[in-house]
Protein backbone atom coordinates (compact mmCIF):
# COMPACT_ATOMS: atom_id res chain seq x y z
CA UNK A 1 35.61 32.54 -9.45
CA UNK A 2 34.61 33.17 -13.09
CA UNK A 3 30.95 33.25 -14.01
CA UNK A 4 31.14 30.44 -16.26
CA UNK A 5 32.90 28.42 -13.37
CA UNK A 6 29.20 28.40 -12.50
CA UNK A 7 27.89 25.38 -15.04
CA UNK A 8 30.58 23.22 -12.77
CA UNK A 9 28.52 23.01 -9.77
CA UNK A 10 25.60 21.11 -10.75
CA UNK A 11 24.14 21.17 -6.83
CA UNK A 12 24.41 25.06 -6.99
CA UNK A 13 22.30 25.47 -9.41
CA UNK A 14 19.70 23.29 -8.70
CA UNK A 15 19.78 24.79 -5.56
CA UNK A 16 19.77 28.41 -5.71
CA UNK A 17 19.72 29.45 -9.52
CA UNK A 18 16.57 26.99 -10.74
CA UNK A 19 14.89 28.28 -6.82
CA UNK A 20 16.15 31.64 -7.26
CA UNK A 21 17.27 34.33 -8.94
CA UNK A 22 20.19 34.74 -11.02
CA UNK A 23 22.02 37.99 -11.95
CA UNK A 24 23.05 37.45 -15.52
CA UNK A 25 24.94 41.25 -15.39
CA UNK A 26 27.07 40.45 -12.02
CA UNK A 27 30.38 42.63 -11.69
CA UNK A 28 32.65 43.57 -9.69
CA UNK A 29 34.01 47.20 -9.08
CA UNK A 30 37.93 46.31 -8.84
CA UNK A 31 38.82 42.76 -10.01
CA UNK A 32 41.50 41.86 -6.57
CA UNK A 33 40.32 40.52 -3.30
CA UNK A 34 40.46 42.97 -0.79
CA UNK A 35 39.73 46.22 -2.72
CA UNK A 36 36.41 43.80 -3.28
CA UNK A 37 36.12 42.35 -0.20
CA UNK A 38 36.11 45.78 1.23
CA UNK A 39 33.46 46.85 -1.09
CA UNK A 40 31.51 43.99 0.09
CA UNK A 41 31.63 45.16 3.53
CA UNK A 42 31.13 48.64 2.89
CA UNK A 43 29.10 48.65 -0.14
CA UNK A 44 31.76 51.26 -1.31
CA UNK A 45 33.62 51.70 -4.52
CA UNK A 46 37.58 51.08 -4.06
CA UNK A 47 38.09 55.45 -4.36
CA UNK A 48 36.14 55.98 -1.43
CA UNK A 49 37.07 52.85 1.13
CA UNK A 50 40.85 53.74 0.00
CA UNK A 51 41.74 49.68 0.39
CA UNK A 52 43.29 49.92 -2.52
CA UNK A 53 45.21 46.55 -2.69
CA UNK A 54 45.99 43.31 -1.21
CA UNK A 55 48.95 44.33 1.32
CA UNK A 56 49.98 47.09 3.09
CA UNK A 57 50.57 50.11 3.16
CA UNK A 58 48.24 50.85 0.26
CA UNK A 59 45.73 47.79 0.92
CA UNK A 60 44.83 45.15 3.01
CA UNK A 61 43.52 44.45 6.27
CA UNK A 62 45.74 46.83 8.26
CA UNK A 63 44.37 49.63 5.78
CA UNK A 64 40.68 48.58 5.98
CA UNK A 65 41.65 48.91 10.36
CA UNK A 66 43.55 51.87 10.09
CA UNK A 67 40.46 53.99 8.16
CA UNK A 68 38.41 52.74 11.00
CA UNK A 69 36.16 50.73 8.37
CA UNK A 70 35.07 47.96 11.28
CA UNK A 71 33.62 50.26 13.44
CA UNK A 72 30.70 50.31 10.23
CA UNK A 73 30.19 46.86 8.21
CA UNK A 74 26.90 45.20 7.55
CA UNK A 75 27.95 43.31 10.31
CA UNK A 76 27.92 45.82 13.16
CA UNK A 77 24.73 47.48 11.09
CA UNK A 78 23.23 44.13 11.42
CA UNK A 79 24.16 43.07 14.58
CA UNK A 80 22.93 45.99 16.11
CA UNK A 81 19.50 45.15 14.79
CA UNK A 82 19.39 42.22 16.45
CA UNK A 83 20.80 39.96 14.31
CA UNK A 84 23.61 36.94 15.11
CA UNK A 85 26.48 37.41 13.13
CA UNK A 86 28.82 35.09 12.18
CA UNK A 87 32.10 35.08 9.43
CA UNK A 88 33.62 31.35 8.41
CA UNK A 89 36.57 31.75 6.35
CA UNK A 90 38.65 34.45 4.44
CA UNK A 91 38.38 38.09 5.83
CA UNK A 92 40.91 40.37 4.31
CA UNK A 93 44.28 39.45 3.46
CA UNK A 94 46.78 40.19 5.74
CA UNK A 95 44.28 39.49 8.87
CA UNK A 96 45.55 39.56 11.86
CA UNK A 97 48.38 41.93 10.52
CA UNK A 98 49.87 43.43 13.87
CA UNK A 99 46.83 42.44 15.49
CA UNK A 100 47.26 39.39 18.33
CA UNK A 101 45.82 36.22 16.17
CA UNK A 102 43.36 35.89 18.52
CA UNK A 103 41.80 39.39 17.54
CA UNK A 104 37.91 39.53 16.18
CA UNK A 105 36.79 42.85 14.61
CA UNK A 106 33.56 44.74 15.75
CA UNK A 107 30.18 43.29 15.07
CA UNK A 108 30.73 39.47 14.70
CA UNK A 109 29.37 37.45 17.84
CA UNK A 110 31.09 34.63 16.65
CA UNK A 111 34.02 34.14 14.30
CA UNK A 112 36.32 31.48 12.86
CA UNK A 113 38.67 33.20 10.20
CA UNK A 114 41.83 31.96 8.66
CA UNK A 115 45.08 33.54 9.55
CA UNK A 116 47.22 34.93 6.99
CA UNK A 117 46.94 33.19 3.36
CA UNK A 118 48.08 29.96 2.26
CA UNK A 119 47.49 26.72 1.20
CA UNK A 120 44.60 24.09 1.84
CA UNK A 121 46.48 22.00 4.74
CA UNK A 122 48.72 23.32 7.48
CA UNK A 123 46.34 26.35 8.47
CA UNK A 124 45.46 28.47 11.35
CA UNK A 125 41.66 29.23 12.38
CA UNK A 126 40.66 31.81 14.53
CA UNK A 127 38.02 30.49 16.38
CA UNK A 128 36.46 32.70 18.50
CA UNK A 129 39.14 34.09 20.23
CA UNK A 130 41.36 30.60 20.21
CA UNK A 131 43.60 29.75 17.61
CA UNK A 132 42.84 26.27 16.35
CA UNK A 133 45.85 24.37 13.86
CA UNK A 134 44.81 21.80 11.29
CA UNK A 135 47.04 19.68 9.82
CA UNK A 136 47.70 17.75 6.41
CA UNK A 137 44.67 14.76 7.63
CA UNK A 138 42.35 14.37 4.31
CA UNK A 139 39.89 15.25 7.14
CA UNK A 140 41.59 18.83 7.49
CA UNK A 141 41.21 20.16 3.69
CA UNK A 142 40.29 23.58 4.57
CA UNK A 143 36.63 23.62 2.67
CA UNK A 144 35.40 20.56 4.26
CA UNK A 145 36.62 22.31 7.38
CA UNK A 146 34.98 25.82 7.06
CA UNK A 147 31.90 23.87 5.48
CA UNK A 148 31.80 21.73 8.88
CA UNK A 149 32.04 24.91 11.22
CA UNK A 150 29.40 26.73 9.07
CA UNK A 151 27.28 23.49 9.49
CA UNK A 152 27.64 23.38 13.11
CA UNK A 153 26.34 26.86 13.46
CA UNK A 154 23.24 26.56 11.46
CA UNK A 155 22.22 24.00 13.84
CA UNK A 156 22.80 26.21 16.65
CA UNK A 157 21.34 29.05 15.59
CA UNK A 158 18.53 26.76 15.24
CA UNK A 159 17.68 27.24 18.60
CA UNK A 160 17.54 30.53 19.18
CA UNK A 161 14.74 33.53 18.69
CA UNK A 162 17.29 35.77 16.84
CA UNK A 163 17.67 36.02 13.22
CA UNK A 164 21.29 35.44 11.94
CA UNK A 165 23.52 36.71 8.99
CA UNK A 166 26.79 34.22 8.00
CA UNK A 167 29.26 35.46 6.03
CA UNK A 168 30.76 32.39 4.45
CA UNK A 169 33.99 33.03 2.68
CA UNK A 170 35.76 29.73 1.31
CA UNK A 171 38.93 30.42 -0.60
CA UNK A 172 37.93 27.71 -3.19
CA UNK A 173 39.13 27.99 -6.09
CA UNK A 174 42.02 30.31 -5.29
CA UNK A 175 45.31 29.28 -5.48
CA UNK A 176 47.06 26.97 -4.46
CA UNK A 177 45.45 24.69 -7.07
CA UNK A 178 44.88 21.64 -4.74
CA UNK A 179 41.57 19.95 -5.06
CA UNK A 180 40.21 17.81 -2.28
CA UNK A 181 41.56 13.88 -2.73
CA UNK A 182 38.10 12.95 -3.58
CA UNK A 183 38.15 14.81 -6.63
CA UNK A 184 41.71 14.72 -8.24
CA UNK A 185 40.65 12.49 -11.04
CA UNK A 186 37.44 14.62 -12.01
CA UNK A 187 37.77 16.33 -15.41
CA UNK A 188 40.81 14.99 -16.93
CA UNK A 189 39.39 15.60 -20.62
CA UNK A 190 38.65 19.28 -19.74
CA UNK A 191 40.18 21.76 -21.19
CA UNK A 192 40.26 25.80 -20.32
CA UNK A 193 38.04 27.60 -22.83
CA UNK A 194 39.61 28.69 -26.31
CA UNK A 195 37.47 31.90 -26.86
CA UNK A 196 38.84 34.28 -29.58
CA UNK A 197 40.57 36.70 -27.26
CA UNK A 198 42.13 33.41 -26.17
CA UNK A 199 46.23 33.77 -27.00
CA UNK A 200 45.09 37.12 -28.84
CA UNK A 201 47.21 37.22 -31.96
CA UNK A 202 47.00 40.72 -32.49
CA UNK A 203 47.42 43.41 -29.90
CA UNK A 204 48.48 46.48 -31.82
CA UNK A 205 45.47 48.26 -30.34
CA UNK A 206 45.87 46.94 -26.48
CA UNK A 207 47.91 49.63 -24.30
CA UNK A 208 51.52 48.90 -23.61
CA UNK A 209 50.97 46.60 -21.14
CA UNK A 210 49.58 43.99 -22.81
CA UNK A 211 51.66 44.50 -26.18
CA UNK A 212 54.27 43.38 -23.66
CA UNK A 213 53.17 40.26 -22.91
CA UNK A 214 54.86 37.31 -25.16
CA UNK A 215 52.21 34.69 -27.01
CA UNK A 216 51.59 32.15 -24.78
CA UNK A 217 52.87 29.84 -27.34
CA UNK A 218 56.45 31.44 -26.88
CA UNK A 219 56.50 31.58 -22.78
CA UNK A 220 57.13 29.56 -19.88
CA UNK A 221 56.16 29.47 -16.35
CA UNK A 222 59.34 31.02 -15.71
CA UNK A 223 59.11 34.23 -17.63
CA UNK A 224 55.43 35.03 -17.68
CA UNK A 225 55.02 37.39 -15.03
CA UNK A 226 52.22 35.03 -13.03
CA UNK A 227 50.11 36.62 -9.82
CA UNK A 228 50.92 34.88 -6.73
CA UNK A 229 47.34 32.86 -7.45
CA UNK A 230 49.29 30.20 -8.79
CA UNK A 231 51.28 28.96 -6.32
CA UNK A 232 51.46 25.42 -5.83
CA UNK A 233 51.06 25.27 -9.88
CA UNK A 234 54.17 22.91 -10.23
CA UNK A 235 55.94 26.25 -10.68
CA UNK A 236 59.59 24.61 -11.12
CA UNK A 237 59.35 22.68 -15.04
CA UNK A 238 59.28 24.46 -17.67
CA UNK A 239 55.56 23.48 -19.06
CA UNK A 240 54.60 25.31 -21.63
CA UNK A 241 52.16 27.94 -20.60
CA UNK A 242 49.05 26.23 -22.15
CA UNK A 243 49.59 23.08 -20.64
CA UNK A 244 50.17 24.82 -17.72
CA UNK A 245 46.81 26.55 -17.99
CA UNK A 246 44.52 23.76 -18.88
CA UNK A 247 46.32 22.00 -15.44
CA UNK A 248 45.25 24.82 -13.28
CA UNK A 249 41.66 25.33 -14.80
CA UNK A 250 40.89 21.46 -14.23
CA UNK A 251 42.54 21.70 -10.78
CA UNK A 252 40.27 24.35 -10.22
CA UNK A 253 36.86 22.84 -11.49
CA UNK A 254 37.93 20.14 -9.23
CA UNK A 255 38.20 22.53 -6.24
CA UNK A 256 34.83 23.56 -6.88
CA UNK A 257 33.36 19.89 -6.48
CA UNK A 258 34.01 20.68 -3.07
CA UNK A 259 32.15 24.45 -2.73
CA UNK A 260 29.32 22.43 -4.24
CA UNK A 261 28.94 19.96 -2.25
CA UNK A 262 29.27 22.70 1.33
CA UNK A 263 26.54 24.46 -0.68
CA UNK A 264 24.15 21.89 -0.67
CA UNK A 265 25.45 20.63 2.77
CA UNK A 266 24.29 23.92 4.01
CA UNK A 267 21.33 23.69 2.40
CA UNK A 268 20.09 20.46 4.07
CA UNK A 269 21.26 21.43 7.29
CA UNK A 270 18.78 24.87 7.16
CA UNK A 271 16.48 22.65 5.76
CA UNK A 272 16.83 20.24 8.87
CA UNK A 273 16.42 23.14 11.42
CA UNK A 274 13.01 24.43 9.65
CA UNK A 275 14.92 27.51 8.73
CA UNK A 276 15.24 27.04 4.55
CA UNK A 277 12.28 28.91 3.63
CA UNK A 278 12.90 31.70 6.21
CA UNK A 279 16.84 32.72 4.66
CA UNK A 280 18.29 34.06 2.37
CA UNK A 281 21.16 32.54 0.40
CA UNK A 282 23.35 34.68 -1.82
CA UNK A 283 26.43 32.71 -3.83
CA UNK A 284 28.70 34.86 -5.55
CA UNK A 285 32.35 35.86 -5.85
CA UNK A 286 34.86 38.52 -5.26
CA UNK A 287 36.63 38.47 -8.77
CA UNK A 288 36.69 36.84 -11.96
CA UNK A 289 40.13 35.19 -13.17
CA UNK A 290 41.93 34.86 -16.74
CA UNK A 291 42.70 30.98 -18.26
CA UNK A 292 45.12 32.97 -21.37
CA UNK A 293 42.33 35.30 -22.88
CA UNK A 294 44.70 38.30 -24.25
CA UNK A 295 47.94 36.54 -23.25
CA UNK A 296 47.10 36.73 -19.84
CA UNK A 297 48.24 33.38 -18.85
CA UNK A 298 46.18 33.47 -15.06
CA UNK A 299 44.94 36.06 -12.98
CA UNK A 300 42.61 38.88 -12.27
CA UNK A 301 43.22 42.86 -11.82
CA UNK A 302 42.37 43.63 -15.39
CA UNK A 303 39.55 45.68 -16.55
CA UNK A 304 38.52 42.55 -19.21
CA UNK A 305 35.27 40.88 -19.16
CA UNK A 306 36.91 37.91 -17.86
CA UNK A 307 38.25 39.24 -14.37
CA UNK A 308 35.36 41.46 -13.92
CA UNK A 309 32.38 39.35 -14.44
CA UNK A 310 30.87 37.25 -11.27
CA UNK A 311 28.32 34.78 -10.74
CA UNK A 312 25.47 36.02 -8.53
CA UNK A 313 22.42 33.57 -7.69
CA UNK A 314 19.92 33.95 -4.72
CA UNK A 315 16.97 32.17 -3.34
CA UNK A 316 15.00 33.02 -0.25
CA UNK A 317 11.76 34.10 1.00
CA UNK A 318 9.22 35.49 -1.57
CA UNK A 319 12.20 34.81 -4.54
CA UNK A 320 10.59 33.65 -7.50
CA UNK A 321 12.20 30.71 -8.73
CA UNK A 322 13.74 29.95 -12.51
CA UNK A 323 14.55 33.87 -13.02
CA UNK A 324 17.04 35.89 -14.62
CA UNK A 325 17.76 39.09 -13.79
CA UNK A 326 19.68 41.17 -16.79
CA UNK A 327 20.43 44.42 -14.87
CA UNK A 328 23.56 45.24 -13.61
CA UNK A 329 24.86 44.57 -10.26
CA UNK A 330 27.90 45.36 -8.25
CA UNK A 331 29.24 43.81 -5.32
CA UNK A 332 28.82 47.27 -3.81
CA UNK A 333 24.99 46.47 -3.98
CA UNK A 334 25.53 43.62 -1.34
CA UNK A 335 25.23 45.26 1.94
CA UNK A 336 22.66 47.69 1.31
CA UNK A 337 21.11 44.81 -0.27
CA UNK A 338 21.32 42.95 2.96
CA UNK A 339 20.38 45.94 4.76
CA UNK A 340 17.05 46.16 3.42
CA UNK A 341 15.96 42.36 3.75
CA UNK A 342 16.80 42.63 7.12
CA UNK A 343 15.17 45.96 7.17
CA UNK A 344 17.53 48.83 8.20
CA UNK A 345 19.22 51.71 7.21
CA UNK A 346 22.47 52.25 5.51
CA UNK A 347 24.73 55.16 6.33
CA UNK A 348 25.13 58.23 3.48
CA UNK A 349 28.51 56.75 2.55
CA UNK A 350 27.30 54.20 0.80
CA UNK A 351 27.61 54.09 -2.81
CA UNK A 352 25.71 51.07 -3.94
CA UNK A 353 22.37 49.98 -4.03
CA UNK A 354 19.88 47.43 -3.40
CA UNK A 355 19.02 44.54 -5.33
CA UNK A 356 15.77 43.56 -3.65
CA UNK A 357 12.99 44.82 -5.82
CA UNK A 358 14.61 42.18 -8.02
CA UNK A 359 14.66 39.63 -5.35
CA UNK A 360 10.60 40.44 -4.46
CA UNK A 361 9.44 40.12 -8.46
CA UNK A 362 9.26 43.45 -8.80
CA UNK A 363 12.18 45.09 -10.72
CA UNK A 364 12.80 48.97 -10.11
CA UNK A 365 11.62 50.95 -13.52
CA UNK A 366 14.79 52.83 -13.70
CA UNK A 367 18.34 51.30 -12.56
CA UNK A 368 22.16 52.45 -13.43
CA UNK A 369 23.23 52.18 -16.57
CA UNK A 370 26.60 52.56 -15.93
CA UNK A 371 29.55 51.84 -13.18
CA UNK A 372 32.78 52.84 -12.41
CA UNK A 373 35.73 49.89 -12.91
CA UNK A 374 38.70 50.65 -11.18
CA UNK A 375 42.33 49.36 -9.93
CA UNK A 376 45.08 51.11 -8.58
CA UNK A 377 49.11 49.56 -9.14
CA UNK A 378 50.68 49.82 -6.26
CA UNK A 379 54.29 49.11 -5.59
CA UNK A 380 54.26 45.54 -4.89
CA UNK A 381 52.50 44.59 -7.63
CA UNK A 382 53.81 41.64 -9.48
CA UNK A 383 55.64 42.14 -12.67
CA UNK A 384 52.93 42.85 -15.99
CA UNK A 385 50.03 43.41 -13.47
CA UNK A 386 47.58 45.92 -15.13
CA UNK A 387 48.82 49.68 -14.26
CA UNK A 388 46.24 51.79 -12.57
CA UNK A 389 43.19 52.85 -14.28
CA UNK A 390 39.93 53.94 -14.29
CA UNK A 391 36.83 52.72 -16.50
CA UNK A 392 33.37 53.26 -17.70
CA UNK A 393 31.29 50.02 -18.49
CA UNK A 394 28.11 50.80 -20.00
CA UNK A 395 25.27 48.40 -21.40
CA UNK A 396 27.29 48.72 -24.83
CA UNK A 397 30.54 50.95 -23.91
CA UNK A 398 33.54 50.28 -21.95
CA UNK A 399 35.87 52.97 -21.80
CA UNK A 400 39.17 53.05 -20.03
CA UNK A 401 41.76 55.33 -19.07
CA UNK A 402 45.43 54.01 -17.87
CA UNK A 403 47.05 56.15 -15.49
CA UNK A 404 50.06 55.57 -18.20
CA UNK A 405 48.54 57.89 -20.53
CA UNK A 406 46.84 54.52 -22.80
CA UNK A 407 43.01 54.19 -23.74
CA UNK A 408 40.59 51.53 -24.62
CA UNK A 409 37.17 51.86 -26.11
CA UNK A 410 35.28 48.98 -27.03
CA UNK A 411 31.31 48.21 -28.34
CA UNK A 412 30.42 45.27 -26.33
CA UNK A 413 27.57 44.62 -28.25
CA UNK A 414 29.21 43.63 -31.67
CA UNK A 415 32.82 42.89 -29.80
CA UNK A 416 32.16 40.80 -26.64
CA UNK A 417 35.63 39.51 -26.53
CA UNK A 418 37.27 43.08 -26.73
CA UNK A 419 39.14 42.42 -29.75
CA UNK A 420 39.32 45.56 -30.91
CA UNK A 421 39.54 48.98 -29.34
CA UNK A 422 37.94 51.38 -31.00
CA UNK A 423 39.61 54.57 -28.94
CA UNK A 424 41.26 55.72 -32.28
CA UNK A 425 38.71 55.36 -34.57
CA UNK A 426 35.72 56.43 -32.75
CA UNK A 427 33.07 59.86 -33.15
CA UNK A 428 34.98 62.38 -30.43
CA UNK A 429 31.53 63.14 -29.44
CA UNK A 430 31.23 59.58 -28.25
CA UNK A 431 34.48 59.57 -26.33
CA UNK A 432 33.72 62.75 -25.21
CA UNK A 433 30.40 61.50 -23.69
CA UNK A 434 32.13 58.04 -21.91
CA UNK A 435 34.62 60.33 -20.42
CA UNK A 436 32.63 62.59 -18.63
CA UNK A 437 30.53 60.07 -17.21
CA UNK A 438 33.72 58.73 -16.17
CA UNK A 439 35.31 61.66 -14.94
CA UNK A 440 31.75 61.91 -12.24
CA UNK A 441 31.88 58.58 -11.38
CA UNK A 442 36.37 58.49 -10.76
CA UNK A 443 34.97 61.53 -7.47
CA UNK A 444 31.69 60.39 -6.56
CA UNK A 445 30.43 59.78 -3.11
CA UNK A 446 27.27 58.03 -1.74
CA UNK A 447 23.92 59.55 -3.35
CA UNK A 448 26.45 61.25 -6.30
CA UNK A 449 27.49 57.56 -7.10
CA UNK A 450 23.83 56.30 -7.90
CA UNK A 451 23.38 59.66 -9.98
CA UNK A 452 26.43 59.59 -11.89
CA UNK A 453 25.62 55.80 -12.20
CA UNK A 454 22.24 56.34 -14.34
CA UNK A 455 21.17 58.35 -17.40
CA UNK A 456 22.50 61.64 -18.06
């Protein structure tokens, strides 16, 4: 989910960003679902939890198992605190992998995950120990479905003296782009956004990669190299690919009608069992996505504003309401972050940090200024995929190395759209600078993370 996907869900906002806090400076640390998923979990960078991808052998579930990752998740942290823990939804793709479907990782008490990926209908659940098949009913659209079973809990969990922690992962708005019924007529005059990177014209200073890719103008569906996001796209005409991209981003706004509305279903439910004022609700995502911004036609991977930046809001307990928070924040921050509010420990592998002094009113006086952006190419990457690489971002800088041999540079502050790379053209002493920085950040490790992460 992009962060301006955000000004879609009008419930959301009133909800959690006008009663909470909102991270204007949300990232994540690899732009693909389960290097960031993993990162959630672990509140790890992608170098160190090694789940580099979305499959196997290089990534996915059967790599986050095989490192013995479960064994240590917030959730087993959590649970044994005390706490009731509960996932609804996506885990890590390719769950169950070789696994019996009926198989629930360490440190969830209960547990209702989708097997395998797919579409919206005709779906598998995993509910606690029993697999459970939905159909193609309007009643089984898989939102309002995970929305229902995280409902249920709440009430449940109602009842009982222990604290809880849900991890509620909707696939909404991932592809395939199928909105609920209710909502296939909403936004018809919406279009994607037309920024200036949009359809970049010139590219003579992007790395190979992307002085491959054809104007979108010139391509079709067909011939464009699209990430398996987009299935379910109406893949077999030839529409031309802007067409095709306004399609998918109103197919997607209207997929987020329904993450709204399980937002503020949840809402009134905790507010029904007493228990709104006493939790915590963090919304967020684990990537950004591309609508055509430098002939990207969809997608994420890419070390570009657009797949990296996420929307983060909370509200809970002692959150002032109305604010924005302008310092950067990683979904590696999320589970120490958790952590703390629940107050516990992390282990000394952990390589983020948390975000509650912002949550309690009282931001830290010193805080990175810097992170490390990175994305490794493995073999079954789709065709024009960004090759591996490693990045700085800075407040102003974003450096980038391709394991190709290409560079980037760019000043945020007087080139937000990364228009122009400056890597050719810029002091050495500069460059010099961003790539050290980079070069600590590419090895480091727990407390060597948050070090390389702030002022030299």
């Amino acid at each position: 989910m992009r962060v301006d996907d955000f000004e879609y869900m009008p419930q959301t906002q009133q909800l959690l960003s006008e009663q909470g806090v909102t991270f204007g400076e949300a990232f994540v640390t690899t732009s693909l679902c389960c290097p960031s998923r993993a990162s959630i979990l672990r509140g790890q960078y992608t170098h160190n939890h090694r789940v580099l991808t979305n499959t196997k052998p290089e990534g996915g579930f059967e790599k986050f198992r095989s490192m013995g990752h479960e064994d240590s998740t917030i959730a087993t942290w959590l649970q044994s605190a005390g706490y009731q823990t509960v996932l609804v939804g996506k885990y890590l793709n390719g769950y169950p992998g070789r696994e019996d479907k009926t198989y629930v990782p360490p440190g969830w008490d209960e547990w209702y995950a989708r097997l395998s990926q797919g579409g919206y209908y005709d779906y598998q659940l995993n509910e606690n120990g029993t697999v459970v098949s939905y159909g193609n009913a309007e009643e089984d659209y898989y939102t309002d479905v995970l929305a229902s079973e995280a409902n249920n809990y709440v009430r449940r969990a109602a009842g009982s003296s222990s604290p809880f922690f849900m991890y509620l992962a909707p696939a909404t708005p991932h592809g395939p782009f199928t909105p609920a019924p209710r909502h296939e007529n909403e936004y018809s005059d919406v279009s994607a956004p037309r920024p200036p990177s949009f359809d970049e014209p010139d590219v003579d200073d992007k790395p190979e990669w992307v002085r491959d890719l054809p104007r979108l103008e010139d391509s079709v569906k067909e011939t464009t190299g699209i990430e398996e996001d987009t299935a379910g796209t109406d893949e077999e005409s030839p529409v031309g690919t802007e067409e095709m991209i306004d399609n998918a981003y109103r197919n997607r706004l209207r997929m987020l009608l329904s993450l709204d509305e399980m937002v503020a279903g949840l809402v009134d439910e905790l507010r029904a069992a007493g228990e709104l004022d006493n939790t915590y609700i963090f919304f967020t995502s684990d990537n950004g996505y591309h609508f055509g911004e430098h002939r990207i036609n969809l997608g994420k991977r890419t070390v570009y504003e657009e797949a990296i930046r996420i929307p983060l809001a909370v509200r809970g307990p002692g959150v002032p309401s109305g604010q924005t928070a302008n310092q950067m924040a990683l979904n590696i921050d999320f589970a120490p972050t958790f952590a703390e509010l629940a107050g516990i420990s992390v282990p000394a592998f952990v390589d983020g940090r948390s975000l509650a002094p912002f949550l309690e009113g009282a931001p830290p006086d010193t805080w990175r200024s810097a992170f490390l952006l990175e994305h490794y190419s493995g073999g079954n990457a789709p065709q024009r995929s960004a090759p591996t690489y490693a990045a700085l971002r800075t407040g102003t800088y974003k450096y980038v190395e391709y394991a190709s041999g290409d560079e980037e540079l760019y000043d945020l502050s007087s080139d937000p759209y990364e228009l122009e790379s400056l890597h050719t053209s810029a002091d050495p002493a500069l460059v010099e600078t961003l790539k050290s920085r980079l070069e600590d950040l590419k090895t480091c490790s727990g407390e060597s993370c948050r070090e390389a992460e702030d002022d030299p």
